[in-house]
PDB file of N, CA and C in Angstrom:
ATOM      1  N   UNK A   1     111.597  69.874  96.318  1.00  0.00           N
ATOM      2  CA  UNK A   1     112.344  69.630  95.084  1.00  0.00           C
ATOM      3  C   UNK A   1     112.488  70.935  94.316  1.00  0.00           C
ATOM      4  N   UNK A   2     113.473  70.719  93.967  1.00  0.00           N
ATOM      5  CA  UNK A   2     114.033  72.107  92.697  1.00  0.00           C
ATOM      6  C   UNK A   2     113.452  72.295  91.041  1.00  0.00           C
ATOM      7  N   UNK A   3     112.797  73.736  90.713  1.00  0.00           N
ATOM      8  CA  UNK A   3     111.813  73.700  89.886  1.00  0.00           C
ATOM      9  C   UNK A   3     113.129  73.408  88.817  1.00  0.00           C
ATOM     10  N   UNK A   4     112.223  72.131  87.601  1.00  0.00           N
ATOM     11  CA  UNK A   4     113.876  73.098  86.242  1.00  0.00           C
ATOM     12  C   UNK A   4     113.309  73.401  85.442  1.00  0.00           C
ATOM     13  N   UNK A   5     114.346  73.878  85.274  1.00  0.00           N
ATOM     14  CA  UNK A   5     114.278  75.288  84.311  1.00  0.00           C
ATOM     15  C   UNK A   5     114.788  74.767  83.021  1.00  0.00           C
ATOM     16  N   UNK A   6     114.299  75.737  81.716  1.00  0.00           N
ATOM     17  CA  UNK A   6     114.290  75.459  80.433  1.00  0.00           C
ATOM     18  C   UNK A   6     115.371  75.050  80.206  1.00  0.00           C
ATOM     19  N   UNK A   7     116.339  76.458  80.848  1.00  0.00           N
ATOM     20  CA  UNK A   7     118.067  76.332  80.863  1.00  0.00           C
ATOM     21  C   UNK A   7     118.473  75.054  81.101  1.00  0.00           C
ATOM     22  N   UNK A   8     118.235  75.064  82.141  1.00  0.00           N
ATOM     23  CA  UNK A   8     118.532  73.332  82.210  1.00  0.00           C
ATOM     24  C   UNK A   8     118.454  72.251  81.395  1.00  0.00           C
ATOM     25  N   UNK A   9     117.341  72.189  81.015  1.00  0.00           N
ATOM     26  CA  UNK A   9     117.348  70.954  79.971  1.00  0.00           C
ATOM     27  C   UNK A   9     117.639  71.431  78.797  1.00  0.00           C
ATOM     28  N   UNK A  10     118.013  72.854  78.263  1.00  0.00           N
ATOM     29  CA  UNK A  10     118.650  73.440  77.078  1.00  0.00           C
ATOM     30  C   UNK A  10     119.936  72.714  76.883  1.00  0.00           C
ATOM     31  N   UNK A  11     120.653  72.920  78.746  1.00  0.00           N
ATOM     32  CA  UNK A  11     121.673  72.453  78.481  1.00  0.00           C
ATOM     33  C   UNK A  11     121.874  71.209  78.635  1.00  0.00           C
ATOM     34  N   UNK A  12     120.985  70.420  78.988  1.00  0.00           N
ATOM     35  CA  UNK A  12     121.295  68.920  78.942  1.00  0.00           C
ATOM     36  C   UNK A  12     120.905  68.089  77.846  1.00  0.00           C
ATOM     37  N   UNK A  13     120.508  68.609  76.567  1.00  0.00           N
ATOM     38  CA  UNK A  13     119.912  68.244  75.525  1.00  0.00           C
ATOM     39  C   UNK A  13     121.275  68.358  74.877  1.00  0.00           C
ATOM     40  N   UNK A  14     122.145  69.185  75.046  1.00  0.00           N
ATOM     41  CA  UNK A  14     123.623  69.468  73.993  1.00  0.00           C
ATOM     42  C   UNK A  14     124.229  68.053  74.468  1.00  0.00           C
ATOM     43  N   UNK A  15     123.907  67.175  75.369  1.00  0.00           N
ATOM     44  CA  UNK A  15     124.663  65.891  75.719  1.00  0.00           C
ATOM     45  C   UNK A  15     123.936  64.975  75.465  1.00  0.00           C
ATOM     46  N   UNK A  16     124.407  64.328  74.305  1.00  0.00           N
ATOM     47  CA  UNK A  16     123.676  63.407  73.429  1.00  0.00           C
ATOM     48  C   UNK A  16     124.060  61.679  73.775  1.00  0.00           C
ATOM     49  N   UNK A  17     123.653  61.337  73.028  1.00  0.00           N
ATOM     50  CA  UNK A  17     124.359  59.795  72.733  1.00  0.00           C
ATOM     51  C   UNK A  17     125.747  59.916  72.728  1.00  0.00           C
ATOM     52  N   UNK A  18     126.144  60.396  71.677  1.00  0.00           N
ATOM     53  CA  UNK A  18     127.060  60.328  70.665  1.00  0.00           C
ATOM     54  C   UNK A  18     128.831  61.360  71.820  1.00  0.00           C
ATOM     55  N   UNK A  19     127.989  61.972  72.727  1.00  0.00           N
ATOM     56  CA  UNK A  19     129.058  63.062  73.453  1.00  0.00           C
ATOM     57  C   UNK A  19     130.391  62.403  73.580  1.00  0.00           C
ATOM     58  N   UNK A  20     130.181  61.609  73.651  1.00  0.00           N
ATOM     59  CA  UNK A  20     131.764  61.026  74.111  1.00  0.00           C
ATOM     60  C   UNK A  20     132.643  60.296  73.041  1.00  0.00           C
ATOM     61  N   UNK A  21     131.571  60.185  71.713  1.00  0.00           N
ATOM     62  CA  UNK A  21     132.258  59.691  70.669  1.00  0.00           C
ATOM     63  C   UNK A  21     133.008  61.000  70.303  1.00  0.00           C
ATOM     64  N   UNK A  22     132.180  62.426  70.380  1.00  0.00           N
ATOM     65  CA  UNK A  22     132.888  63.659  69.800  1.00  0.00           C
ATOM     66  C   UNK A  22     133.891  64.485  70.686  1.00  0.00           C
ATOM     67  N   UNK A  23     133.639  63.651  71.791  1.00  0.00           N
ATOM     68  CA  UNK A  23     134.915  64.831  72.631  1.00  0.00           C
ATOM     69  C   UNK A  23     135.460  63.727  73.423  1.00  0.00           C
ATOM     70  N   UNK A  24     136.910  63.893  73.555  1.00  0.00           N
ATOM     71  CA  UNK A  24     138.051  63.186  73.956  1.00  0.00           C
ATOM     72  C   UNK A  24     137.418  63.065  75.853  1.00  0.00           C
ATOM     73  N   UNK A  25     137.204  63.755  75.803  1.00  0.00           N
ATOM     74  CA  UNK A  25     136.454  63.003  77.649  1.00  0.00           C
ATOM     75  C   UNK A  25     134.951  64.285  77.952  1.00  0.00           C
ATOM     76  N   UNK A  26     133.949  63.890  78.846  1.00  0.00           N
ATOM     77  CA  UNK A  26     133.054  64.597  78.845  1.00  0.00           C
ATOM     78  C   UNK A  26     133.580  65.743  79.637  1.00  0.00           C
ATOM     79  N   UNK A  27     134.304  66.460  80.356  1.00  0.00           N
ATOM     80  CA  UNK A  27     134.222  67.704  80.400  1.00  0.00           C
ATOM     81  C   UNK A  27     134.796  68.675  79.076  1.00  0.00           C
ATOM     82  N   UNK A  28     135.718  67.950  78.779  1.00  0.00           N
ATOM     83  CA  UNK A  28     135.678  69.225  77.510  1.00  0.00           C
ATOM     84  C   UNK A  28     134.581  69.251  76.573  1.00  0.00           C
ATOM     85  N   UNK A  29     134.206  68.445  76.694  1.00  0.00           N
ATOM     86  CA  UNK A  29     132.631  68.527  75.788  1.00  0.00           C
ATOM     87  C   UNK A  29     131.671  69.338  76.710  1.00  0.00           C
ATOM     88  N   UNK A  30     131.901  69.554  77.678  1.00  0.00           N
ATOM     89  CA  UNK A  30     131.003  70.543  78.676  1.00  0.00           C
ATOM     90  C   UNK A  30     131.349  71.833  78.188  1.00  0.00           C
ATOM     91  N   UNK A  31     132.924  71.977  78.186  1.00  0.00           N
ATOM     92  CA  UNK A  31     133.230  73.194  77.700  1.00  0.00           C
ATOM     93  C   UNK A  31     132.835  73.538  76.375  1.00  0.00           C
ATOM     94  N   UNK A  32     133.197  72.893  75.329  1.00  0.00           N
ATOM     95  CA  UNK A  32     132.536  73.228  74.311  1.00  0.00           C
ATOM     96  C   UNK A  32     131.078  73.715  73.728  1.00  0.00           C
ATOM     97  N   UNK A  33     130.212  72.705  74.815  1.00  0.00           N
ATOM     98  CA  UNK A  33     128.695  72.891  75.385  1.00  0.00           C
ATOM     99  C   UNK A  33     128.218  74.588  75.630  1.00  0.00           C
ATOM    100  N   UNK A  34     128.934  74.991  76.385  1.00  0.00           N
ATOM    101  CA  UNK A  34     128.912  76.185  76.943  1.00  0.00           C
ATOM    102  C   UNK A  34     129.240  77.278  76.219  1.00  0.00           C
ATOM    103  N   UNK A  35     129.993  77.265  75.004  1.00  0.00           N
ATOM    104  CA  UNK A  35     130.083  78.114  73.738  1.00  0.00           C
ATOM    105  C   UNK A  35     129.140  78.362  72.937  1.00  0.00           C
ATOM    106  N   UNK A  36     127.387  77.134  73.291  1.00  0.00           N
ATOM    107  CA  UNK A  36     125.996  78.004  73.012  1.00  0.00           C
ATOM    108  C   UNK A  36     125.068  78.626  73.995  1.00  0.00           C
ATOM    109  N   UNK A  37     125.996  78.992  74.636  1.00  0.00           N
ATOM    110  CA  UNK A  37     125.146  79.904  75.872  1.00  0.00           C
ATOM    111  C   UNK A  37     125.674  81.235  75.875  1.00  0.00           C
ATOM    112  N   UNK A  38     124.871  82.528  76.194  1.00  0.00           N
ATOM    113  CA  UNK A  38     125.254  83.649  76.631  1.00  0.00           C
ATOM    114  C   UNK A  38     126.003  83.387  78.095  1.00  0.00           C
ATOM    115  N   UNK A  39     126.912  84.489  78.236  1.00  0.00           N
ATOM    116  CA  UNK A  39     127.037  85.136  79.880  1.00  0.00           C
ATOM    117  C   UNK A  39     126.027  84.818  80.972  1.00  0.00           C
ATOM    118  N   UNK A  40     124.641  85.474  79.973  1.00  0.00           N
ATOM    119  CA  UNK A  40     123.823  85.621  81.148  1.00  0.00           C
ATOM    120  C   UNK A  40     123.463  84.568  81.361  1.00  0.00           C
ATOM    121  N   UNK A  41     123.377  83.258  80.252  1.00  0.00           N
ATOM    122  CA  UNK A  41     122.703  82.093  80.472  1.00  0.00           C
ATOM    123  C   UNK A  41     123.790  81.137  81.380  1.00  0.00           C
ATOM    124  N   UNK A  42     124.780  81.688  81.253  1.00  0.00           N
ATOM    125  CA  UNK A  42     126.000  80.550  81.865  1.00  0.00           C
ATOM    126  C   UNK A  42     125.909  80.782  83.522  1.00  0.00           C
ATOM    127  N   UNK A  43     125.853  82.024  83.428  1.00  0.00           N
ATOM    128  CA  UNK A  43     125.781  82.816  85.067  1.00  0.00           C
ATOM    129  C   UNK A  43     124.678  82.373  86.077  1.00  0.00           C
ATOM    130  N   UNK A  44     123.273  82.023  84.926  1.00  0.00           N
ATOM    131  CA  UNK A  44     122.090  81.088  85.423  1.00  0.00           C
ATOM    132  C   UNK A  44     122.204  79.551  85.608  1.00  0.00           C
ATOM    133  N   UNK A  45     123.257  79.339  84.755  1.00  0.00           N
ATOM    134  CA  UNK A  45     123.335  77.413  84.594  1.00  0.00           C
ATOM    135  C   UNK A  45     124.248  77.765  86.126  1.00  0.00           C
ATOM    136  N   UNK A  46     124.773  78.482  85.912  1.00  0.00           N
ATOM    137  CA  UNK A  46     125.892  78.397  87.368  1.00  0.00           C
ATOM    138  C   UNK A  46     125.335  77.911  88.719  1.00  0.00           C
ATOM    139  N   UNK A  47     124.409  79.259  88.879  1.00  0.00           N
ATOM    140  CA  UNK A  47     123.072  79.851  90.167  1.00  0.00           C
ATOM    141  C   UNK A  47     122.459  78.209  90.192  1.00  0.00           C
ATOM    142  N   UNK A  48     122.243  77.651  88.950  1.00  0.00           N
ATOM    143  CA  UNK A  48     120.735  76.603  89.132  1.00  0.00           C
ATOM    144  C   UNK A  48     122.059  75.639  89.685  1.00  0.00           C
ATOM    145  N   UNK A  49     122.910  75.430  89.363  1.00  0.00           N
ATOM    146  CA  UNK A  49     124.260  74.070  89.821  1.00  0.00           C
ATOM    147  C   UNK A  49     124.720  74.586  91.706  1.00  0.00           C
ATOM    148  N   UNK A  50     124.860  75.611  91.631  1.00  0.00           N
ATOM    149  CA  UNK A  50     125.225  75.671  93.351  1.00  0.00           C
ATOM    150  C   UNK A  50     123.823  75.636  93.893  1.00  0.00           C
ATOM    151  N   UNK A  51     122.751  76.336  93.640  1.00  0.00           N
ATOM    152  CA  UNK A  51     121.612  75.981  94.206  1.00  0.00           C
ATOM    153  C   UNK A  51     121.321  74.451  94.474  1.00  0.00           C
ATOM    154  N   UNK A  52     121.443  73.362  93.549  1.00  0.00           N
ATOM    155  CA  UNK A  52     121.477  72.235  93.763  1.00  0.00           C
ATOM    156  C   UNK A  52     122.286  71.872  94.119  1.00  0.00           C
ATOM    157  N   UNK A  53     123.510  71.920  94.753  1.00  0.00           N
ATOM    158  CA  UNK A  53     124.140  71.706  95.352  1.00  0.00           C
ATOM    159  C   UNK A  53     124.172  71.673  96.889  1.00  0.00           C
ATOM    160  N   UNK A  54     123.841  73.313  97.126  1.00  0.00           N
ATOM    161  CA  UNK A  54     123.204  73.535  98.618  1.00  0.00           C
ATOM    162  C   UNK A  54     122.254  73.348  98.757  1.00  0.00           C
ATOM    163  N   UNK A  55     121.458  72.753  98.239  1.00  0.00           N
ATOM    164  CA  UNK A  55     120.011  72.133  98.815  1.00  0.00           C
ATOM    165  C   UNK A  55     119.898  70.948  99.340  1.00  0.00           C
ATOM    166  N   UNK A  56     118.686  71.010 100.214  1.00  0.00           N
ATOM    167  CA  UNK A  56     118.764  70.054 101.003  1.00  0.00           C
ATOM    168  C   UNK A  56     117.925  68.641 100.606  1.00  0.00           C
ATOM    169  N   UNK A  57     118.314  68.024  99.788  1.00  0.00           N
ATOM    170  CA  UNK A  57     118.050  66.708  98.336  1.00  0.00           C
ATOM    171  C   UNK A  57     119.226  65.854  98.786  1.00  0.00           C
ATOM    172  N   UNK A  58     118.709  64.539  99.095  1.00  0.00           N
ATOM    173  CA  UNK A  58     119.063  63.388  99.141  1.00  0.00           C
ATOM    174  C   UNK A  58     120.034  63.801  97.462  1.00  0.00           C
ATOM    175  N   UNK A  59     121.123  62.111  97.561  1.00  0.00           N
ATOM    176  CA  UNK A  59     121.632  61.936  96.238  1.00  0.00           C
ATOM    177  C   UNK A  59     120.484  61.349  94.960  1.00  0.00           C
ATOM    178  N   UNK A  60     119.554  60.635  95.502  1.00  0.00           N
ATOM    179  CA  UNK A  60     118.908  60.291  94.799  1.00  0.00           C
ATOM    180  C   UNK A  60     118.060  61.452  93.631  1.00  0.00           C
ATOM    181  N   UNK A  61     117.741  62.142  94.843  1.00  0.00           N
ATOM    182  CA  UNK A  61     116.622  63.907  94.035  1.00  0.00           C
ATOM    183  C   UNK A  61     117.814  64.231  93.325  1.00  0.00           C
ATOM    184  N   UNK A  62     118.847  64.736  93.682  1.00  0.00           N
ATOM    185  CA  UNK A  62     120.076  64.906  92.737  1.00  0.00           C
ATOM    186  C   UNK A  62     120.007  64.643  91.655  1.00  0.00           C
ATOM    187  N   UNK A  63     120.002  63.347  91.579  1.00  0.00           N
ATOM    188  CA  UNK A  63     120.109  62.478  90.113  1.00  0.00           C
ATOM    189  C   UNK A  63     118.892  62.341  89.449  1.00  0.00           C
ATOM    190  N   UNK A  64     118.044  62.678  90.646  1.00  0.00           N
ATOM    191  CA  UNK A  64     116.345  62.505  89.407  1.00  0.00           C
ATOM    192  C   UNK A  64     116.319  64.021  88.459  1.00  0.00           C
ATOM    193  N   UNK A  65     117.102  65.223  89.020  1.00  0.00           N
ATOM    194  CA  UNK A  65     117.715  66.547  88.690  1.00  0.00           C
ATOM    195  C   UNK A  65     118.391  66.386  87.715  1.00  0.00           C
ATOM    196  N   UNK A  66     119.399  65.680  87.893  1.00  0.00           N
ATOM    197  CA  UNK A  66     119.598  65.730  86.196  1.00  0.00           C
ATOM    198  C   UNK A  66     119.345  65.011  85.152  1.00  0.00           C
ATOM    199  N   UNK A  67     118.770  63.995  85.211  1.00  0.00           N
ATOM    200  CA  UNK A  67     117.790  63.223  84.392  1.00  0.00           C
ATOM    201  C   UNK A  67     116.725  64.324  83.832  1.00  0.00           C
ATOM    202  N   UNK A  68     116.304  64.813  84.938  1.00  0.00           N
ATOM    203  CA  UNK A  68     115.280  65.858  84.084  1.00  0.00           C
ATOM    204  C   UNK A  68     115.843  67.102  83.166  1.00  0.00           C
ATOM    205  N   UNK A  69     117.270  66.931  82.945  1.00  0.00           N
ATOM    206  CA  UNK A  69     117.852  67.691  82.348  1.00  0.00           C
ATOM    207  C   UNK A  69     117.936  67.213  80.760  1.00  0.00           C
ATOM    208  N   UNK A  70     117.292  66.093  80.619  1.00  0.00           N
ATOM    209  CA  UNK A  70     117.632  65.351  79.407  1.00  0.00           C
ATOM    210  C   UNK A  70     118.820  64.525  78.730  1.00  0.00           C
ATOM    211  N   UNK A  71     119.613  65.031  79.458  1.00  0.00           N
ATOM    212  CA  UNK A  71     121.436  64.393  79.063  1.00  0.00           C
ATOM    213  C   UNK A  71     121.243  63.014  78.745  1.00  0.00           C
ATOM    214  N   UNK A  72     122.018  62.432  77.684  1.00  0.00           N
ATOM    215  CA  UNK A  72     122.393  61.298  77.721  1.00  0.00           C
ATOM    216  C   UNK A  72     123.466  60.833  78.226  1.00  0.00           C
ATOM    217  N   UNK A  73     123.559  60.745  79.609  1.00  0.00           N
ATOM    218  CA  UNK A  73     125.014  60.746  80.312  1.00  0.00           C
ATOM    219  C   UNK A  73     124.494  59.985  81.556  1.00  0.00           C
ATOM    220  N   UNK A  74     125.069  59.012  81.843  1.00  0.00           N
ATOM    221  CA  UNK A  74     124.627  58.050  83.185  1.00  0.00           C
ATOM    222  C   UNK A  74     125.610  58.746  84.166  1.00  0.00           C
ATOM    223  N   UNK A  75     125.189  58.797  85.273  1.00  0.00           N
ATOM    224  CA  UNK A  75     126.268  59.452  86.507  1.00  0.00           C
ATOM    225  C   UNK A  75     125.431  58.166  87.923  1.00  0.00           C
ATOM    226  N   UNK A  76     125.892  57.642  88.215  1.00  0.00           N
ATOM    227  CA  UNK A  76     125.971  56.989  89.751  1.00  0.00           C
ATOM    228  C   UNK A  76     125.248  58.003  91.086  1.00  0.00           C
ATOM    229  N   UNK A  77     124.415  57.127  91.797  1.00  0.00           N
ATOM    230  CA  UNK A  77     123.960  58.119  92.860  1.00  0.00           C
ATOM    231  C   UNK A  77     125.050  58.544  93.508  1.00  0.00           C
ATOM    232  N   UNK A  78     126.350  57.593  93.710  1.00  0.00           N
ATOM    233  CA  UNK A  78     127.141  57.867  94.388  1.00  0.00           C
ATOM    234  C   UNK A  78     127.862  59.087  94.409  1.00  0.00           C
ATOM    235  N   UNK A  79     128.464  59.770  92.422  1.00  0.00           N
ATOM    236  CA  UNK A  79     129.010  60.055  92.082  1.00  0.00           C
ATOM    237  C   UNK A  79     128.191  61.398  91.923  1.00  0.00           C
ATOM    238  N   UNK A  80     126.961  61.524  92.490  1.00  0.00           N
ATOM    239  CA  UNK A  80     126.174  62.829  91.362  1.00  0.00           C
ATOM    240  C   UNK A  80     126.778  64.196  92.155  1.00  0.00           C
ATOM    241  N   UNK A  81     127.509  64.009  93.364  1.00  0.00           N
ATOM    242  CA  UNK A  81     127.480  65.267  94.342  1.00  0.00           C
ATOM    243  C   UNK A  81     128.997  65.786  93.444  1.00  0.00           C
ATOM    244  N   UNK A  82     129.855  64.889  92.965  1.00  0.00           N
ATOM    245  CA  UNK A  82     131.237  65.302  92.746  1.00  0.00           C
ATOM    246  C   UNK A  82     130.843  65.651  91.250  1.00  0.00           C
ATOM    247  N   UNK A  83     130.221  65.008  90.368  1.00  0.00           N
ATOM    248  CA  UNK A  83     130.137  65.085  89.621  1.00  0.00           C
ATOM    249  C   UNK A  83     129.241  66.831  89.004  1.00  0.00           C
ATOM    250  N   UNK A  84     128.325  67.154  89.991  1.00  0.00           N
ATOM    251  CA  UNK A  84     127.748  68.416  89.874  1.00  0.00           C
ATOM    252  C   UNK A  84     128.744  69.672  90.381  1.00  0.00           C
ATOM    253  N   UNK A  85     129.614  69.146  91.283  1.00  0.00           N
ATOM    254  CA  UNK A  85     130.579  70.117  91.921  1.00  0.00           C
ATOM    255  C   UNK A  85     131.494  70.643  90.571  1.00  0.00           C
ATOM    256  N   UNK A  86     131.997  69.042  90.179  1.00  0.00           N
ATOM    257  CA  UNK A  86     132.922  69.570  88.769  1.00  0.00           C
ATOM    258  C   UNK A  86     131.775  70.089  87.460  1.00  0.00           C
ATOM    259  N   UNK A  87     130.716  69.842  87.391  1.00  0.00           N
ATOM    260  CA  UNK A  87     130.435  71.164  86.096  1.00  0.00           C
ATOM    261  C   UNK A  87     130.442  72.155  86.383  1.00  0.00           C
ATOM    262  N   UNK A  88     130.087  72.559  87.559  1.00  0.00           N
ATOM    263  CA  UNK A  88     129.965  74.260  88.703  1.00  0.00           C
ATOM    264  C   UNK A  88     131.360  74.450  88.271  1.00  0.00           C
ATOM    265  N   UNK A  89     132.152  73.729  88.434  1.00  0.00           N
ATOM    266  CA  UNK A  89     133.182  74.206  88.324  1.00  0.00           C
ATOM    267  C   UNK A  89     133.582  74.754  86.609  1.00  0.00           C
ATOM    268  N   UNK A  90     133.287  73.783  86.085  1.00  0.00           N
ATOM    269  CA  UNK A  90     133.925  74.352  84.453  1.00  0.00           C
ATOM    270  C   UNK A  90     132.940  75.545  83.993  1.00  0.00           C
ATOM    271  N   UNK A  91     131.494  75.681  84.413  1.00  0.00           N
ATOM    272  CA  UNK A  91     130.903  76.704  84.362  1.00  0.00           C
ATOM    273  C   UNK A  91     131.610  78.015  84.731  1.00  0.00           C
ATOM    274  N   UNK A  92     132.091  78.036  85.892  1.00  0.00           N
ATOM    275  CA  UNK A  92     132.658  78.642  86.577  1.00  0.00           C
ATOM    276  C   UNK A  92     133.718  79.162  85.774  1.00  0.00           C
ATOM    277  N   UNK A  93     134.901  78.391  85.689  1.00  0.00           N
ATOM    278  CA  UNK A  93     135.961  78.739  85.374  1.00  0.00           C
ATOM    279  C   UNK A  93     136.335  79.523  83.728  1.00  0.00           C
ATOM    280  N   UNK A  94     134.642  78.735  83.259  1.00  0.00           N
ATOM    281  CA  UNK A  94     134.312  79.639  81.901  1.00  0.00           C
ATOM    282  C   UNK A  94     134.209  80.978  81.960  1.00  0.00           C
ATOM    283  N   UNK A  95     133.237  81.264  82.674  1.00  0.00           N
ATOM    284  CA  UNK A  95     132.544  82.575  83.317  1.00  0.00           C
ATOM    285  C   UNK A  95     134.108  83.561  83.867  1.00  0.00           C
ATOM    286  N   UNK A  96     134.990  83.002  84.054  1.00  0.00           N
ATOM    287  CA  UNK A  96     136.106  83.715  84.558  1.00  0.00           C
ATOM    288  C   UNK A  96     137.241  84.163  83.444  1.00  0.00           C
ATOM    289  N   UNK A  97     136.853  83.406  82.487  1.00  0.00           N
ATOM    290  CA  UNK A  97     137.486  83.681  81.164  1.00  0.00           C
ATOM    291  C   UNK A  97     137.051  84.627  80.146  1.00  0.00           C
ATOM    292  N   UNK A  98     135.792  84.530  80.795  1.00  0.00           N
ATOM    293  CA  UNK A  98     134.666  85.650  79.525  1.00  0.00           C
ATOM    294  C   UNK A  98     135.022  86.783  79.929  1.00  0.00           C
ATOM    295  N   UNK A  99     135.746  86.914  81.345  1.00  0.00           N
ATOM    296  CA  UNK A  99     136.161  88.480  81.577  1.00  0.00           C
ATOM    297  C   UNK A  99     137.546  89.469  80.734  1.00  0.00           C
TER     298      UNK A  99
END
């Protein structure tokens, strides 16, 4: 299993109850999320999201992964592989903007 990291649940603490009352769908609230992180911290949320990704974790460890992230956000075992692909991704595509 994959150690987590502070980062991690730093960033899964910004996803509250309330996330979806304040942002019109949860990824732009991801994005917005990501406007309290440095570079360097985004570049790490990145590393810790493809690392879990390519690891070798059932869907279930997946989802016990981000539970330990703190989020108030339900995601499906089914759904946790697409669902981690697309924050990598808005991470990502942040990180490409900061340039």
């Amino acid at each position: 299993m994959m150690e987590i990291t502070d980062l991690w649940i730093q960033f899964g603490q910004h996803i509250h109850q309330d996330f979806l009352i304040e942002f019109p769908d949860f990824f732009s609230g991801i994005a917005f999320v990501l406007t309290n992180f440095s570079v360097e911290q985004k570049q790490e949320l990145l590393l810790f999201l493809k690392e879990l990704l390519s690891a070798d974790l059932t869907p279930d460890q997946k989802l016990d992964i981000w539970l330990a992230s703190e989020a108030s956000f339900f995601v499906s075992t089914e759904q946790i592989d697409v669902f981690l692909r697309q924050l990598a991704e808005i991470v990502d595509k942040d990180l490409e903007n900061a340039d």
